[in-house]
N, C-alpha and C. Protein backbone atom coordinates (compact mmCIF):
# COMPACT_ATOMS: atom_id res chain seq x y z
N UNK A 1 1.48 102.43 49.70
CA UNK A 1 1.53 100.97 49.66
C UNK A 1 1.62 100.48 48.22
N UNK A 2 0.65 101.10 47.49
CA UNK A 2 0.76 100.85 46.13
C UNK A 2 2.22 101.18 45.08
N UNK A 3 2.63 102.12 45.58
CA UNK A 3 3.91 102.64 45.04
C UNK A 3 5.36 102.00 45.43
N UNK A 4 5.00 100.79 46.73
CA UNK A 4 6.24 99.96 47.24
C UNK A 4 6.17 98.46 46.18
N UNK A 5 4.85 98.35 46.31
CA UNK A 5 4.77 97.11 44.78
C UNK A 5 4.99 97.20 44.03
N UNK A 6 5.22 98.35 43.06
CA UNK A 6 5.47 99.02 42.11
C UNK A 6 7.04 98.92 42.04
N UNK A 7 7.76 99.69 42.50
CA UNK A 7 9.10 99.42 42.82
C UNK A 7 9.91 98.62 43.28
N UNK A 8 9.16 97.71 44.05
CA UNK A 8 9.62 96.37 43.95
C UNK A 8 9.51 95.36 43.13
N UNK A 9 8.84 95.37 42.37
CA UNK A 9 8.49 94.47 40.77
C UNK A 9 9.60 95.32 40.02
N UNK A 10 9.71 96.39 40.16
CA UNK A 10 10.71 96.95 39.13
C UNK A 10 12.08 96.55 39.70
N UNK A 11 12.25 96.19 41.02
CA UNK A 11 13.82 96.10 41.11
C UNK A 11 13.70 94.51 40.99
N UNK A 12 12.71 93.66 40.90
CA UNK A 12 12.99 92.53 40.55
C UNK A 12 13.41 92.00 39.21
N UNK A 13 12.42 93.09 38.73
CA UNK A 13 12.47 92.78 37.15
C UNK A 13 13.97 93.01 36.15
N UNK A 14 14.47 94.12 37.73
CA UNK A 14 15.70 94.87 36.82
C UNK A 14 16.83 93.54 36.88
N UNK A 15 16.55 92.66 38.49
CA UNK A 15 17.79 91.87 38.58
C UNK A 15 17.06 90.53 37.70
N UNK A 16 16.72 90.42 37.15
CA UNK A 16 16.64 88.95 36.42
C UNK A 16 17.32 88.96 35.34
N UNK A 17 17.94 89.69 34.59
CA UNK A 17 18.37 89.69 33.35
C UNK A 17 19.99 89.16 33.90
N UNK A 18 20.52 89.98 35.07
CA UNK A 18 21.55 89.55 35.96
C UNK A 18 21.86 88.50 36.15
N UNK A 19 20.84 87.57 37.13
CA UNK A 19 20.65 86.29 37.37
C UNK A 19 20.78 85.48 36.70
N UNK A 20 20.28 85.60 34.86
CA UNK A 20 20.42 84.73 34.15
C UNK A 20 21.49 84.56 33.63
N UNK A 21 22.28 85.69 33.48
CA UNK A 21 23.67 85.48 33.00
C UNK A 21 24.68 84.24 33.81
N UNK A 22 25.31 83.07 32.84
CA UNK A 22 25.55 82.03 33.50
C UNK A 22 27.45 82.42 32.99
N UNK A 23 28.48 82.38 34.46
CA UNK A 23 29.54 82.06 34.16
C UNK A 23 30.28 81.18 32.61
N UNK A 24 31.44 80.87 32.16
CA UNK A 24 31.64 80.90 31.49
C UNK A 24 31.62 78.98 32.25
N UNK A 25 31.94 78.99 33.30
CA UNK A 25 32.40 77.96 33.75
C UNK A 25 30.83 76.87 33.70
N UNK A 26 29.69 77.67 34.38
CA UNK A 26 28.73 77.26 34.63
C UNK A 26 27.80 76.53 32.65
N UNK A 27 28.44 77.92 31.92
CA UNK A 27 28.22 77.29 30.55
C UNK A 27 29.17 76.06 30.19
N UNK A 28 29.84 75.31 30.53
CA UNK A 28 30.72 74.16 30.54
C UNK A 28 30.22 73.15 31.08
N UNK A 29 29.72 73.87 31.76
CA UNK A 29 28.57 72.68 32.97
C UNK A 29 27.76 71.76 32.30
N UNK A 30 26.77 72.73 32.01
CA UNK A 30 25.45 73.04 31.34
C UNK A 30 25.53 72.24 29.87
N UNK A 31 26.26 72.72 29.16
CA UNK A 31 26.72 71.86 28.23
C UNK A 31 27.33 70.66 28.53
N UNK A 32 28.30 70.30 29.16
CA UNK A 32 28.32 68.95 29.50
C UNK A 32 27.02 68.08 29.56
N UNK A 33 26.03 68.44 30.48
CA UNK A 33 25.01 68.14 30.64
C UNK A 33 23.99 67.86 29.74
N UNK A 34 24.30 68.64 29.19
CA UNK A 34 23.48 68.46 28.06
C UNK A 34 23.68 67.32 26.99
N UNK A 35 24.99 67.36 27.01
CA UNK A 35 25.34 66.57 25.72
C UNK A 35 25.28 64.59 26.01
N UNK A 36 25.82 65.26 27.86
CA UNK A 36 26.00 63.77 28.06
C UNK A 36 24.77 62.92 28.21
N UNK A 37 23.58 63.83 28.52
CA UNK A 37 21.94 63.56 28.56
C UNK A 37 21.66 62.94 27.13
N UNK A 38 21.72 63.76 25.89
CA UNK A 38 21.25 63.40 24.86
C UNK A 38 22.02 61.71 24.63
N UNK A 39 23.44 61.66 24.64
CA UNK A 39 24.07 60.21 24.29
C UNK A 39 22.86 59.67 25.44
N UNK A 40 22.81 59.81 26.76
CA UNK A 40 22.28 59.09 27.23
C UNK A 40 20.41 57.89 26.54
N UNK A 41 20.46 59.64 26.09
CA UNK A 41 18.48 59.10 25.27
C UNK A 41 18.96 58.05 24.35
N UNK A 42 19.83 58.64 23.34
CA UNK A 42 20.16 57.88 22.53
C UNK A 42 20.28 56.53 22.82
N UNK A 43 21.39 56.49 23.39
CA UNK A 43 21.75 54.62 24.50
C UNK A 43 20.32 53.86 24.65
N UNK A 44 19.98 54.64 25.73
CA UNK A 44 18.35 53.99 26.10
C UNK A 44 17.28 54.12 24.62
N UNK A 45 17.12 54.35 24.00
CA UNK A 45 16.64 53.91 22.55
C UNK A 45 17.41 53.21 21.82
N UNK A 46 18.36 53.10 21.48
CA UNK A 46 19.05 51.85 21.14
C UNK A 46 18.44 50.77 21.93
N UNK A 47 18.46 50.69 23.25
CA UNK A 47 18.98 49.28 23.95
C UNK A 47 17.08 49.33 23.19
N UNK A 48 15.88 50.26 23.77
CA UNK A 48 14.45 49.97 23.53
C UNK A 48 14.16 49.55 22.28
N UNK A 49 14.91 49.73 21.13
CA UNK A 49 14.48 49.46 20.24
C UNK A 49 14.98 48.46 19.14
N UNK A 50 15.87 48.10 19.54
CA UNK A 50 17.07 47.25 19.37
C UNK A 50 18.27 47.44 17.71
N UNK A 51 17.85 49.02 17.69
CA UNK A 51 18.51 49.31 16.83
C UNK A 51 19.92 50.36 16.88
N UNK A 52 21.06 50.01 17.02
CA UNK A 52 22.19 51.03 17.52
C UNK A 52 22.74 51.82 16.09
N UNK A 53 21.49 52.10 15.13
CA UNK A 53 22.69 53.11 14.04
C UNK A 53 22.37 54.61 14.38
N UNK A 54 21.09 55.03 15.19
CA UNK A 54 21.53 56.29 15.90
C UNK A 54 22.04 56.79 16.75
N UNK A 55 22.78 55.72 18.07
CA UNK A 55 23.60 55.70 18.52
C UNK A 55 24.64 55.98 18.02
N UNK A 56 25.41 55.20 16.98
CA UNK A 56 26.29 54.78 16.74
C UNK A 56 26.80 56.09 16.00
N UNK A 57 25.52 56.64 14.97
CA UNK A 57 25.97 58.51 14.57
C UNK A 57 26.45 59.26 15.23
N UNK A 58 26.03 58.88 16.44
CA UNK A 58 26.09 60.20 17.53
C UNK A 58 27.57 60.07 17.73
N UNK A 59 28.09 58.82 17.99
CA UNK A 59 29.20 58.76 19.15
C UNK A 59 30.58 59.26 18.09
N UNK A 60 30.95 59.46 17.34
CA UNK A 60 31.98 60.19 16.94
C UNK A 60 31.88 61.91 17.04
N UNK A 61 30.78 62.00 17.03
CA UNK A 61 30.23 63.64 17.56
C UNK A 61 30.52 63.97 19.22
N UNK A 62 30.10 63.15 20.01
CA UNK A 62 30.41 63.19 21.15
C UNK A 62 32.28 63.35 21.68
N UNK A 63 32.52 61.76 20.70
CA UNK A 63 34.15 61.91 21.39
C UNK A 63 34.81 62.57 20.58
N UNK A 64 34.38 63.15 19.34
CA UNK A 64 35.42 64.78 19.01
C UNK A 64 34.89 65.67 19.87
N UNK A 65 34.00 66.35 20.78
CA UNK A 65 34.18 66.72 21.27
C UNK A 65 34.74 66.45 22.80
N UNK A 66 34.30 65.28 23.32
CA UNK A 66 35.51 64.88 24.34
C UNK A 66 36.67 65.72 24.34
N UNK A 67 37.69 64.83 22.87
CA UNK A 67 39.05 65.64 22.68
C UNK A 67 39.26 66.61 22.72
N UNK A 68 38.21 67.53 22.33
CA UNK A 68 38.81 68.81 22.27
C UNK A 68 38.81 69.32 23.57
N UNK A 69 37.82 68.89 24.57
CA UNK A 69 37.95 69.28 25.79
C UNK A 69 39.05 69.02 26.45
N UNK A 70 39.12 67.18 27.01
CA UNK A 70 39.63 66.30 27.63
C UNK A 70 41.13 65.44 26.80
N UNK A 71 41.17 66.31 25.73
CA UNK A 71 42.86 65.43 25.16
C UNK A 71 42.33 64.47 24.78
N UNK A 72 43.36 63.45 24.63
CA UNK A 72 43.32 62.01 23.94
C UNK A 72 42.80 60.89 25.04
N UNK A 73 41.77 61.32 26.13
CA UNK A 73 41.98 60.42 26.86
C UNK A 73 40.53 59.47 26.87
N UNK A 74 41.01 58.29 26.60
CA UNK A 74 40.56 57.20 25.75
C UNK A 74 39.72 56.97 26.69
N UNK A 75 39.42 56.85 28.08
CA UNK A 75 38.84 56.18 29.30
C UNK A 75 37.36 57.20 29.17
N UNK A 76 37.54 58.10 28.72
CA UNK A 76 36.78 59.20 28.79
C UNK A 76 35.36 58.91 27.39
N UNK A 77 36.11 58.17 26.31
CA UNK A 77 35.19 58.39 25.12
C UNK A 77 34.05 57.04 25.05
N UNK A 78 33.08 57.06 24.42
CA UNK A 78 32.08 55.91 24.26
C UNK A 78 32.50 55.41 23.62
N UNK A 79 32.18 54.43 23.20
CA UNK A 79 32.39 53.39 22.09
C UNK A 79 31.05 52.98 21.60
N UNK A 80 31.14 52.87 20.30
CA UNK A 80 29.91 52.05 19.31
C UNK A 80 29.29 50.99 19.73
N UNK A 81 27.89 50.60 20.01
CA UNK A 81 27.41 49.37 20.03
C UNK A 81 27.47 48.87 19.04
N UNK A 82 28.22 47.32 19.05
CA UNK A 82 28.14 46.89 17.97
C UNK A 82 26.75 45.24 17.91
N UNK A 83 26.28 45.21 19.12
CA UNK A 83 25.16 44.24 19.19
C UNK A 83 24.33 44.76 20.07
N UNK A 84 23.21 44.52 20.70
CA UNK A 84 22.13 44.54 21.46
C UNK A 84 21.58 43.22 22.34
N UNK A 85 22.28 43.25 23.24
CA UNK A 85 22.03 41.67 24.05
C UNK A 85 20.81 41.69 24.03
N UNK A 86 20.12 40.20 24.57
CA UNK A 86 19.11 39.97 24.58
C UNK A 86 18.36 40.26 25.88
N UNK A 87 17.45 40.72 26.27
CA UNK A 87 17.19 41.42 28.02
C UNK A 87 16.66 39.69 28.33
N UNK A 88 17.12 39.27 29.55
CA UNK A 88 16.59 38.18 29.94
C UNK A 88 15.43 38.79 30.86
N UNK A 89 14.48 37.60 31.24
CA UNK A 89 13.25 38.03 31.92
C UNK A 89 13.95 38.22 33.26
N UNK A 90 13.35 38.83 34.42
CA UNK A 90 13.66 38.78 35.98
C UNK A 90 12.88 37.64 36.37
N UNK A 91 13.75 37.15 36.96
CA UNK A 91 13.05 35.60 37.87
C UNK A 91 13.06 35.68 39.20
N UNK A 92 12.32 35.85 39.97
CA UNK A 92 12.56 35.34 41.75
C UNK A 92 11.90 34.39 42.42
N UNK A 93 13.12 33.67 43.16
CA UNK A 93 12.21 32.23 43.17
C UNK A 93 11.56 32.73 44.57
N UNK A 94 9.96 32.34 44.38
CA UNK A 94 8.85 32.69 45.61
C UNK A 94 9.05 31.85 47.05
N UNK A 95 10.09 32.85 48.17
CA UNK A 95 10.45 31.69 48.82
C UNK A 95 10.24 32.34 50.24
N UNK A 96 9.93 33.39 50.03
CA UNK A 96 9.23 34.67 51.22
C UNK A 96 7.92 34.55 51.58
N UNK A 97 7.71 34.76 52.62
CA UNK A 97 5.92 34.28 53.24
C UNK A 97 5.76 35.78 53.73
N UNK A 98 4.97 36.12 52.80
CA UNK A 98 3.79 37.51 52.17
C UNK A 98 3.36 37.56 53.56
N UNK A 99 3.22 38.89 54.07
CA UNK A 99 2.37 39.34 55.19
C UNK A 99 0.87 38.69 55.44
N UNK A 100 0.32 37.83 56.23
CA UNK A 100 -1.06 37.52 56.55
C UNK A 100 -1.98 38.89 56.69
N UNK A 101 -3.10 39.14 56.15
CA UNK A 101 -4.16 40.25 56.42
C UNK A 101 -4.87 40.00 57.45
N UNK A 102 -5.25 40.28 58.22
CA UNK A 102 -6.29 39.89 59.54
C UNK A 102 -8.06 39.67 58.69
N UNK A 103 -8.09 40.83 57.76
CA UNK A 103 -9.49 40.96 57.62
C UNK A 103 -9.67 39.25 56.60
N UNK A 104 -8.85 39.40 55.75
CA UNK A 104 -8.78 38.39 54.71
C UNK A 104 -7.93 37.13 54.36
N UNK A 105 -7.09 37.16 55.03
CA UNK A 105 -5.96 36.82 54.92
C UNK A 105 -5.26 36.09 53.23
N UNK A 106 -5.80 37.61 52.15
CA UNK A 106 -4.80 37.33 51.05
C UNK A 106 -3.93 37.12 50.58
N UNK A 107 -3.21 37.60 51.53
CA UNK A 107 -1.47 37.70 51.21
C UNK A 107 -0.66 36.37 51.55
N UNK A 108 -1.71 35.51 52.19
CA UNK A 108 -0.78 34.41 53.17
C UNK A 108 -0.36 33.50 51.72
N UNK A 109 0.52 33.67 50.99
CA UNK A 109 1.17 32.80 50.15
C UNK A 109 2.37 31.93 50.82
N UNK A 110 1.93 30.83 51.20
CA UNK A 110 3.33 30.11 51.47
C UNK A 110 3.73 29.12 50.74
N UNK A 111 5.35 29.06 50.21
CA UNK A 111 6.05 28.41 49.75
C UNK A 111 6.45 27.63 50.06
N UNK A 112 6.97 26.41 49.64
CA UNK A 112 8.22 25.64 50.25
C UNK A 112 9.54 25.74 49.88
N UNK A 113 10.46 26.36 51.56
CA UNK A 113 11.87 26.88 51.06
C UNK A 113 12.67 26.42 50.28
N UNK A 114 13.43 26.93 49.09
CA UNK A 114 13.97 26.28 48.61
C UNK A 114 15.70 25.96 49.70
N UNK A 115 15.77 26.74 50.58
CA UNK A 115 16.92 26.34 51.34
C UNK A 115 17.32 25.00 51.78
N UNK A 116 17.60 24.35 52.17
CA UNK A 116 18.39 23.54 53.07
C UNK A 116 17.99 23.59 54.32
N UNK A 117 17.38 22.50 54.99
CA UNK A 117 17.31 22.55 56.54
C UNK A 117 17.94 22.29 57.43
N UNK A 118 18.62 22.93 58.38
CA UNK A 118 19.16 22.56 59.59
C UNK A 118 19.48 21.02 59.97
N UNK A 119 20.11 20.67 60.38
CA UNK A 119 20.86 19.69 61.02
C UNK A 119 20.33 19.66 62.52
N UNK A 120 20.55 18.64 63.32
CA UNK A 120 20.14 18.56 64.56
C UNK A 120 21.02 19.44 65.61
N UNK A 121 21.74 19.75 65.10
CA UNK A 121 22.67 21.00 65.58
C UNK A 121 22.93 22.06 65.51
N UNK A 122 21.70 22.49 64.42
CA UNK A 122 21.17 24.29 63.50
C UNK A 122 22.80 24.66 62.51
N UNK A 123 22.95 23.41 62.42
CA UNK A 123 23.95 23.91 60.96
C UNK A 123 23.49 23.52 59.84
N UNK A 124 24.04 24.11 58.85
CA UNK A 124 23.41 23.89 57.12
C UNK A 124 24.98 23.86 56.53
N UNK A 125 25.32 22.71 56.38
CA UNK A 125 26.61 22.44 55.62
C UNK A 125 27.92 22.96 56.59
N UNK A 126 27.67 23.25 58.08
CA UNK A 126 28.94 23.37 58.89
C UNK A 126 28.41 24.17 58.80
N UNK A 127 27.63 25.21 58.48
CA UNK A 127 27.55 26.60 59.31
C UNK A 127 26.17 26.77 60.07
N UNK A 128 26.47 28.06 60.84
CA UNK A 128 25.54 28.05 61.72
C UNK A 128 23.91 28.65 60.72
N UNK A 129 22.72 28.09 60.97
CA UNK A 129 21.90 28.68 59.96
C UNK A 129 21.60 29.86 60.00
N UNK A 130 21.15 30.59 60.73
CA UNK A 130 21.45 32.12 60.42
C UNK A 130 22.81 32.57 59.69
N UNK A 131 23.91 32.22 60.05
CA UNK A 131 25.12 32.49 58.99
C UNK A 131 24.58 32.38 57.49
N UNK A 132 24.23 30.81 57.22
CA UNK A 132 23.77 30.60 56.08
C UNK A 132 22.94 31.48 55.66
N UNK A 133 21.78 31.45 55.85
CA UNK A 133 20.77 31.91 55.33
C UNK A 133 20.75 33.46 55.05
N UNK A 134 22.03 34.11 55.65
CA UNK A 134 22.19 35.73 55.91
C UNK A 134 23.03 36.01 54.30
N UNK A 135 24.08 34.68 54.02
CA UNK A 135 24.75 34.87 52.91
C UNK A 135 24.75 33.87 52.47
N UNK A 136 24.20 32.67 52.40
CA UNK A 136 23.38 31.43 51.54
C UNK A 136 24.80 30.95 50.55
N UNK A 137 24.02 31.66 49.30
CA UNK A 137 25.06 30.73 48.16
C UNK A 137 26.28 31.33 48.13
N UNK A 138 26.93 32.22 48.34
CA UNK A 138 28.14 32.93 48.67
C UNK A 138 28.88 31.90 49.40
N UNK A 139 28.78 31.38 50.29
CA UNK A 139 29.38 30.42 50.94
C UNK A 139 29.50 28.66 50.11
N UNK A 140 28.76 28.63 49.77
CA UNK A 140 28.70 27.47 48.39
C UNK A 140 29.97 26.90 47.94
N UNK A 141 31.09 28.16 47.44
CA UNK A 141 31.75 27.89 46.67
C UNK A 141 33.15 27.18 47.82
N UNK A 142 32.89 27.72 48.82
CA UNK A 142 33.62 27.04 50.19
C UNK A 142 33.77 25.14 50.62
N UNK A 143 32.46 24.66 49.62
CA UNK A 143 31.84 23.55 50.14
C UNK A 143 32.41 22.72 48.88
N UNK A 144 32.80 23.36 47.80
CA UNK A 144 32.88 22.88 46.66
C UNK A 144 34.55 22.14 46.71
């Protein structure tokens, strides 16, 4: 029993050196990956920090190598940030009524909709309100 563990750790041990060996193709991969990861960090520290001159090092490193891969093809290469927009805040207007709790009832936040109410005929501007309300301001520009 002892001598089947033995030889089986050894034929494992023998195929890993095997396993690791990566195609020539799979090294193309891998490197892709790699490279396109790092521009990626880069990008996202730029945008975090609002400074694009280590970005901006990188990206002629990147699209010479592009070319040499991929030819001249322009669709393919980054381009330099040359500003850093400003991130606006996320806004949502509170117009959803929060689940009631039985024990507490914390959650019961109610709003007043900002929608449009029904007509005596359940339309909101000629449409039917479920229509509306399914695609709201999308339809807007119809009314205009």
């Amino acid at each position: 029993m002892r001598m089947r563990r033995i030889i089986f750790t050894l034929l494992i041990l023998a195929l890993i050196p095997a396993s690791l060996a990566l195609s020539d193709y799979q090294k193309g991969v891998l490197d892709g990956l790699n490279r396109g990861w790092f521009m990626a960090q880069k990008y996202c520290q730029a945008q975090a920090s609002g400074d694009p001159t280590a970005y901006n090092q990188a990206v002629p490193g990147y699209n010479a190598w592009i070319s040499e891969i991929f030819g001249q093809n322009e669709s393919l290469k980054v381009r330099p940030i040359s500003r850093i927009p400003q991130i606006q805040p996320f806004f949502i207007h509170e117009t959803w009524r929060l689940p009631v709790h039985e024990m507490d009832a914390s959650w019961n936040r109610t709003f007043p909709t900002q929608f449009p109410e029904p007509d005596a005929f359940g339309l909101v501007y000629g449409w039917p309100a479920e229509t509306y309300y399914g695609v709201g301001p999308a339809l807007d520009w119809l009314r205009a």
